[in-house]
Each structure stands twice: as C-alpha cells, then as structure tokens.
Protein backbone atom coordinates (compact mmCIF):
# COMPACT_ATOMS: atom_id res chain seq x y z
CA UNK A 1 -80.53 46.85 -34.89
CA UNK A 2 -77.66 44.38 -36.35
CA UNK A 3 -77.97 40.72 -36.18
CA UNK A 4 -75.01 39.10 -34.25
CA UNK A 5 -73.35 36.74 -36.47
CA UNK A 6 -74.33 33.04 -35.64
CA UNK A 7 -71.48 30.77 -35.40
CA UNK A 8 -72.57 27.26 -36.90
CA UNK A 9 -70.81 23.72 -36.93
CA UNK A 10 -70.98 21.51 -39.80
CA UNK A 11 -71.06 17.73 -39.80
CA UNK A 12 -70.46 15.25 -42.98
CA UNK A 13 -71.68 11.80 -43.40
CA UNK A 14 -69.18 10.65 -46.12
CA UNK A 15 -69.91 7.80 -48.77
CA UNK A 16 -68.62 7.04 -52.12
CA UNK A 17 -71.33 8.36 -54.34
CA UNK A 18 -72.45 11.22 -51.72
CA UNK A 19 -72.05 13.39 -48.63
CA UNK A 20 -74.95 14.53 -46.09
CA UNK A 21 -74.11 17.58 -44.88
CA UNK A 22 -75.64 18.90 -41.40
CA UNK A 23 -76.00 22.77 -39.78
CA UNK A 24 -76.19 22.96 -36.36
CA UNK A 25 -75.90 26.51 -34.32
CA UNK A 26 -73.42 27.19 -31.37
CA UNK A 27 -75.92 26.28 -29.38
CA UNK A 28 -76.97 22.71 -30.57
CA UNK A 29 -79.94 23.59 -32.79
CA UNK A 30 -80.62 21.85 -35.99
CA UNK A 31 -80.31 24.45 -38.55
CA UNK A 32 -80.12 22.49 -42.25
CA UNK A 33 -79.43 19.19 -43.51
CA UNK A 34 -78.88 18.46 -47.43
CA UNK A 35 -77.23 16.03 -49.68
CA UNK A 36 -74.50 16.49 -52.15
CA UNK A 37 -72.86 13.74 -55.05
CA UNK A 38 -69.18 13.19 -53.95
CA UNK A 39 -67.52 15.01 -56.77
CA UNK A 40 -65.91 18.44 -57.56
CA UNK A 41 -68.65 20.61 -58.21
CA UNK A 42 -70.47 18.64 -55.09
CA UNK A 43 -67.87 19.83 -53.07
CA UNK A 44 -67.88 23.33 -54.29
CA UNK A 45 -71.92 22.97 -52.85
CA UNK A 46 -70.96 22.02 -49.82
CA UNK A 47 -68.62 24.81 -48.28
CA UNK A 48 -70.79 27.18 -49.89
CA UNK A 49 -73.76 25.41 -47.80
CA UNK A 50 -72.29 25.30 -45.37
CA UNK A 51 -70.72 29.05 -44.98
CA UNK A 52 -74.37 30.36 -46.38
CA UNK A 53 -75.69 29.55 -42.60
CA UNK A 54 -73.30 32.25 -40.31
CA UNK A 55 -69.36 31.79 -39.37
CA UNK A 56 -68.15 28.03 -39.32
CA UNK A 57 -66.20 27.38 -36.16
CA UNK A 58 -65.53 23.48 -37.27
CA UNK A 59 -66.49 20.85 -39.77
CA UNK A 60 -66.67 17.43 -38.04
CA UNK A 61 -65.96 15.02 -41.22
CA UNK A 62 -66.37 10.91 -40.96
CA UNK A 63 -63.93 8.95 -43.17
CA UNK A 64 -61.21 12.18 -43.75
CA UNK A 65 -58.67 9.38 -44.69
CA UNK A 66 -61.02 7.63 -47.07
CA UNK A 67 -64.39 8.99 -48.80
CA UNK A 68 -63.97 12.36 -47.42
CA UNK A 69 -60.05 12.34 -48.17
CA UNK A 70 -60.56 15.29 -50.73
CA UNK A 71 -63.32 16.91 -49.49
CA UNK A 72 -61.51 17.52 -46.43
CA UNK A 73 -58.66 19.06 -48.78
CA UNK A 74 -61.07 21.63 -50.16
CA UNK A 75 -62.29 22.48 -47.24
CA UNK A 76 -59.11 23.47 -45.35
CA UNK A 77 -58.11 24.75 -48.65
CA UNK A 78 -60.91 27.21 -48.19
CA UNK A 79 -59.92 28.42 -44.70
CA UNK A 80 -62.27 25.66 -42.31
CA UNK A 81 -61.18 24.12 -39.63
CA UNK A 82 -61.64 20.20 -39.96
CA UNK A 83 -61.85 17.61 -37.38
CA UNK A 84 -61.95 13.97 -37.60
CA UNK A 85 -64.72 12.47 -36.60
CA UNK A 86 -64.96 8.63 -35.64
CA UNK A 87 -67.96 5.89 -36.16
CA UNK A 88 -71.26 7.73 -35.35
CA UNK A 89 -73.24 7.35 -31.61
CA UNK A 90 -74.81 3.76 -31.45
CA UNK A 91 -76.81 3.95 -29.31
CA UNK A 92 -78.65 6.88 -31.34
CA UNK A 93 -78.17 4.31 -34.59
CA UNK A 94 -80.57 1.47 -32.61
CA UNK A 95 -83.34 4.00 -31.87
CA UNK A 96 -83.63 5.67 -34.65
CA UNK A 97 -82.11 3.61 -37.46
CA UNK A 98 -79.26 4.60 -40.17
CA UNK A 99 -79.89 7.52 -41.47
CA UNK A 100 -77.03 9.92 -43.19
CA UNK A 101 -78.57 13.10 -41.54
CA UNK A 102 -78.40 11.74 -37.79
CA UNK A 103 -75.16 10.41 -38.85
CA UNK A 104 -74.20 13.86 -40.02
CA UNK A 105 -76.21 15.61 -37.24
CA UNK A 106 -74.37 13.10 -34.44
CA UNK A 107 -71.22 14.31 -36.19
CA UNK A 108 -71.28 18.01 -35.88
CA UNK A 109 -72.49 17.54 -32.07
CA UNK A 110 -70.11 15.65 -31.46
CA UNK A 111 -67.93 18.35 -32.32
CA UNK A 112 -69.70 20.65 -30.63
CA UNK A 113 -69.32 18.41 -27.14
CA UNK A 114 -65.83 18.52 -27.47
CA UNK A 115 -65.61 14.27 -27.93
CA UNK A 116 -64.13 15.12 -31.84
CA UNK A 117 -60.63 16.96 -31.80
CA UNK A 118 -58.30 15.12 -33.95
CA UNK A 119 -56.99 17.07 -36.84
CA UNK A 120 -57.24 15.02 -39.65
CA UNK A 121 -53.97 14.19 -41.74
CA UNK A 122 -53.55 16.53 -44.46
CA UNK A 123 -53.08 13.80 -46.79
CA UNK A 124 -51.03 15.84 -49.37
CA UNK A 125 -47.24 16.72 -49.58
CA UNK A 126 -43.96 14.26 -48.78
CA UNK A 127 -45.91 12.68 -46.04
CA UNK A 128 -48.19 11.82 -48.35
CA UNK A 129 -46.12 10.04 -50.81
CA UNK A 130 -44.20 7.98 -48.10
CA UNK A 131 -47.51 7.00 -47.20
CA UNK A 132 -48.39 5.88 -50.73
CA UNK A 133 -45.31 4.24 -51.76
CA UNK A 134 -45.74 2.07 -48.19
CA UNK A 135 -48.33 0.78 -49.48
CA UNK A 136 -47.62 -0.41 -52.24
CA UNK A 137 -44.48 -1.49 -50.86
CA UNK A 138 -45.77 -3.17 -47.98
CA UNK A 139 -48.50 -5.08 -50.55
CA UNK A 140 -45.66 -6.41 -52.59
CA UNK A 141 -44.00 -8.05 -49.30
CA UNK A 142 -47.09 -9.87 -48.74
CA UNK A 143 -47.30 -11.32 -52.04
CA UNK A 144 -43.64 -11.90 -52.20
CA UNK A 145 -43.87 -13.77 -48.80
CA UNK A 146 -46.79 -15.56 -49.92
CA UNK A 147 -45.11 -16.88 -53.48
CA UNK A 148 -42.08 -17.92 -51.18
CA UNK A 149 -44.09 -20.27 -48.97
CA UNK A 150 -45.79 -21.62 -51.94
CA UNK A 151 -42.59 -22.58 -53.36
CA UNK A 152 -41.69 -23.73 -49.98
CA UNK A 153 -44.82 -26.32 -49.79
CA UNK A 154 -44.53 -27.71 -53.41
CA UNK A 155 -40.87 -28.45 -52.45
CA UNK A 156 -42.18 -30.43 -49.69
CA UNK A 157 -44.23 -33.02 -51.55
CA UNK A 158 -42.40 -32.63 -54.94
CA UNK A 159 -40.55 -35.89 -55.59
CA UNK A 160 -37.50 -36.81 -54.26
CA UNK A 161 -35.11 -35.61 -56.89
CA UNK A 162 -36.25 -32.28 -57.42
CA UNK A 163 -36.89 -32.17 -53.79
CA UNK A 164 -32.99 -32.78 -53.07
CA UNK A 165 -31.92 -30.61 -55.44
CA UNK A 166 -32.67 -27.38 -53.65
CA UNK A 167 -32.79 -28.98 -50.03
CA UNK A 168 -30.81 -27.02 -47.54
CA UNK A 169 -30.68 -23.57 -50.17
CA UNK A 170 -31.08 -20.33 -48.35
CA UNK A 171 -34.08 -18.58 -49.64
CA UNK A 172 -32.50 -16.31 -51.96
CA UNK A 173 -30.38 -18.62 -53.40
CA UNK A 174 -33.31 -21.17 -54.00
CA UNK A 175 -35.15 -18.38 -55.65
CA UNK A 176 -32.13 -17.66 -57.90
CA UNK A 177 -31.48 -21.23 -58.69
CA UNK A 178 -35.36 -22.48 -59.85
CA UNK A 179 -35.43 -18.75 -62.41
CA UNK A 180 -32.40 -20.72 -63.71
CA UNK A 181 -33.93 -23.91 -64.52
CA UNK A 182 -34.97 -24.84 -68.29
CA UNK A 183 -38.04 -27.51 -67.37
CA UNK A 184 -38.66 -29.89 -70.13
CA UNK A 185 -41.15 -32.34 -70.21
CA UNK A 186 -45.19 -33.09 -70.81
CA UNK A 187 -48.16 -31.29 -69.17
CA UNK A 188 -48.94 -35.28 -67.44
CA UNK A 189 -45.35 -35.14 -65.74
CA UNK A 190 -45.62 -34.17 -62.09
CA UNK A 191 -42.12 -33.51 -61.80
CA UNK A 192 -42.40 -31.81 -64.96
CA UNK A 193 -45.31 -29.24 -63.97
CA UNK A 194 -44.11 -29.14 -60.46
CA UNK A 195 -40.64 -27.48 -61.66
CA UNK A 196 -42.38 -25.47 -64.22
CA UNK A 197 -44.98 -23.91 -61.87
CA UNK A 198 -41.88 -23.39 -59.15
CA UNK A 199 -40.08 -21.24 -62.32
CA UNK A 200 -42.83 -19.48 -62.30
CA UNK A 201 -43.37 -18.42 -58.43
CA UNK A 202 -39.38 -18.04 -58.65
CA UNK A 203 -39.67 -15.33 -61.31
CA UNK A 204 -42.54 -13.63 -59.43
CA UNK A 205 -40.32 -13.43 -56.45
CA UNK A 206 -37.80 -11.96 -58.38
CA UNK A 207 -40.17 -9.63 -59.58
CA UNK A 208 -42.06 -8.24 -56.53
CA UNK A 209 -38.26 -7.86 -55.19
CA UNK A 210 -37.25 -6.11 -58.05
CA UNK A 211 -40.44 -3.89 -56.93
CA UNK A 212 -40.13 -3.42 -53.50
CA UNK A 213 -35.99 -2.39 -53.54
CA UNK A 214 -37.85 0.13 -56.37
CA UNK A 215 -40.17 2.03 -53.67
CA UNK A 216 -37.23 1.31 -50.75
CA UNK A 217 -35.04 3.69 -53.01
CA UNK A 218 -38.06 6.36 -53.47
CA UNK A 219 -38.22 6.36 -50.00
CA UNK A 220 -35.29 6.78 -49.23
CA UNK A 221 -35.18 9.56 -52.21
CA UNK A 222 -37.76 11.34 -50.23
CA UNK A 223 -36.19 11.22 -46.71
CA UNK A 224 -33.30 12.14 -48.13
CA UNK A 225 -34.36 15.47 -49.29
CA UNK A 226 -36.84 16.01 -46.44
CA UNK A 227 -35.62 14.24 -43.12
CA UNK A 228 -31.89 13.52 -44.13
CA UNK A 229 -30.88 13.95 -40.54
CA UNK A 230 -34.02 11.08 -39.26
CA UNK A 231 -31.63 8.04 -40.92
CA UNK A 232 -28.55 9.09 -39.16
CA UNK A 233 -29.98 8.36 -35.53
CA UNK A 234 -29.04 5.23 -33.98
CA UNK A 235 -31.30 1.99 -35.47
CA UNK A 236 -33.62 4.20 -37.48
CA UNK A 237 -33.09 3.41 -41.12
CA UNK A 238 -35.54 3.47 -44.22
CA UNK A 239 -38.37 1.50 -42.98
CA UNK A 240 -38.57 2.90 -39.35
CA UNK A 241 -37.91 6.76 -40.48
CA UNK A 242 -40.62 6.33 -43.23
CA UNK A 243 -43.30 4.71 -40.50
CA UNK A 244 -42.01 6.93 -38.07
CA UNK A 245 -43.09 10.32 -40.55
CA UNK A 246 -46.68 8.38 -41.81
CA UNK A 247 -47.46 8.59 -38.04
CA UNK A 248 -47.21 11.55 -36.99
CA UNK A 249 -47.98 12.90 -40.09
CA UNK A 250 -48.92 16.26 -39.58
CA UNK A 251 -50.22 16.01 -36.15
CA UNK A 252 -46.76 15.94 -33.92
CA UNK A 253 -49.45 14.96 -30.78
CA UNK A 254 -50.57 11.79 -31.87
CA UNK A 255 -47.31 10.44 -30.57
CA UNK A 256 -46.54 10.63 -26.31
CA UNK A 257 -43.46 12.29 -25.42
C-alpha cells in the first residue's frame, strides 16, 4: 500500500554566521531540527533538508530583509513558498529560554496557525535598486544636514568679524562663499582655525550634495525606464514615486485602497 505524501512546513531562525532550520508536519508535529553556516553551500543544505522530509507547503523565514535576505532568494528561486515571519512567541522565550530551534520551531507554527502571511519582498530587480540607492541617498542627507548645523553653531560663537561676514547668507550661498575662502593664519588663531575648520564642513557639504543630486538622477534613471508614467501624476516627483515603489515593493497589499 502507498504512503500518502506528508506535507511539511519549514521554519528558519536566521543569524549572521548560521540558520536553524525546523520540520514540522501538516499537523503540528516536530519532525527535524538542524543547523546550517549562513553561506552558499549552507543554503544549498537547507532546501535540500528541508524538501528530504515530504512536500513543503511554506517556509516561515525570520529576518527575510536582513540575515535571511538571500536565503530567502534561493529558496523561491527553487520553487518554495516563503513567508515572513516576525519576532518569535515571548511568552514561549521566558519559559523555555532562547533557543534557535524553538525559535525556528515557533516559526514554522506560526505559519502553520495562519498568524505569518506576509510575502516577503523579493529584494532583487528595479525595486531593489531604488531601495539601495535611498539609502545611500537618504544617509548622505543626514550627514549633509548635520555638517550644515555645525557650520551653523561655529558661526554663532565665532568672533564678530567672521561672524558678520556671512550673517544673513541663505544656506547655499553661505556654503558657496566659506569653499571660497583662502584662511591664512597660525594653528593658535581662533579666528584662524575657526574659518579653516568651516572650509572644511563647507567642502563636505558640497560634497555629500554633489552625492545625493548623483543617486536623485539614478533614480530618476530608473523610474524613468520603469514607472515613467508614476512622475507625471499630480505632486508625485522623484522622491515620492521612488518611496512610493520601495513600499509596495512587490506586495501591491501592503498598501489600503
């Protein structure tokens, strides 16, 4: 007589070095548990585990935007159906203690009880690269902002002559104006170190703007070829339409109608 196939869920523990992996049946019942190191042939290990133990319904995965980021890719890439799985059960943490295979055993049940159905971003493609270059871009307007405001507060207790100079200067043009200046001087002149360390900040302004106008236009590159009709709609230009595509990504529900 022929064995029925058993469906099975998997759940992953993700971590930077390596990945518990746990078997559960259809049913709820612990099948396997085993760790793998978080690398390419690891990963090969895994879906092979994991499909060794009957037909895989779901993998519930923890961290699919960070540790497990590529071993998520390989295993849709192989045909599995990945869901994203949030911060493990705490309750079953303070009984029982960490542990990667209750982590990974509380993340396939979890799937299995229907509380993990988000479909994890694929994390590969245009979306992907907005995503990337936002990043960066959106790091280089912090550090921009934060060398302006420097400038700003040396201003305020440089002395009085340099402080006059640039008083009332629109930020842009104060920027443009310090890059400009040739300090002279000795390291034991206030005024002296004051205008050289404001050069300075100036021409890292200049710099990070040089940078972010850089990834503005490779956005814009990429909406261009992929959503060139998302600019054209009333108050949506480079910086909306890009945040507007990293949202949704590839999952079109995780925004209400």
């Amino acid at each position: 007589m022929a064995t029925e196939p058993t469906n099975v869920i998997a759940g992953i523990d993700t971590h930077a070095d390596t990945h518990h992996v746990a078997i559960i049946s259809e049913h709820g019942k612990p099948l396997a548990d085993k760790e793998f190191l978080a690398v390419a042939s690891g990963h090969r290990k895994i879906v092979d585990f994991i499909t060794s133990h009957g037909t895989v319904t779901a993998v519930g995965v923890e961290g699919t935007g960070s540790y497990g980021a590529e071993l998520s890719r390989i295993l849709r890439s192989d045909g599995l159906r990945v869901l994203e799985v949030n911060r493990p059960n705490r309750a079953a943490r303070r009984m029982k203690g960490k542990s990667d295979p209750l982590d990974a055993y509380q993340a396939a049940q979890s799937v299995l009880d229907g509380r993990t159905t988000s479909i994890p971003k694929a994390k590969d493609g245009p979306v992907e690269c907005l995503r990337i270059l936002r990043a960066g871009r959106a790091s280089a307007m912090k550090a921009r902002t934060a060398a302006v405001n420097q400038i700003k507060g040396l201003l305020v207790s440089a002395p009085d002559k340099l402080r006059a100079k640039y008083r009332g200067l629109g930020t842009a043009a104060m920027i443009t104006a310090l890059q400009r200046t040739r300090p002279s001087g000795h390291m034991a002149d206030p005024e002296y170190v004051c205008l050289l360390t404001l050069k300075a900040l100036a021409s890292r302004c200049d710099s990070l703007g040089a940078e972010i106008a850089t990834a503005d236009a490779a956005l814009q590159e990429i909406l261009d070829t992929y959503a060139p009709m998302l600019c054209d709609l009333p108050g949506v230009g480079t910086e909306v339409a890009s945040q507007l595509l990293v949202t949704v990504g590839d999952n079109p529900d995780r925004i209400g109608k």
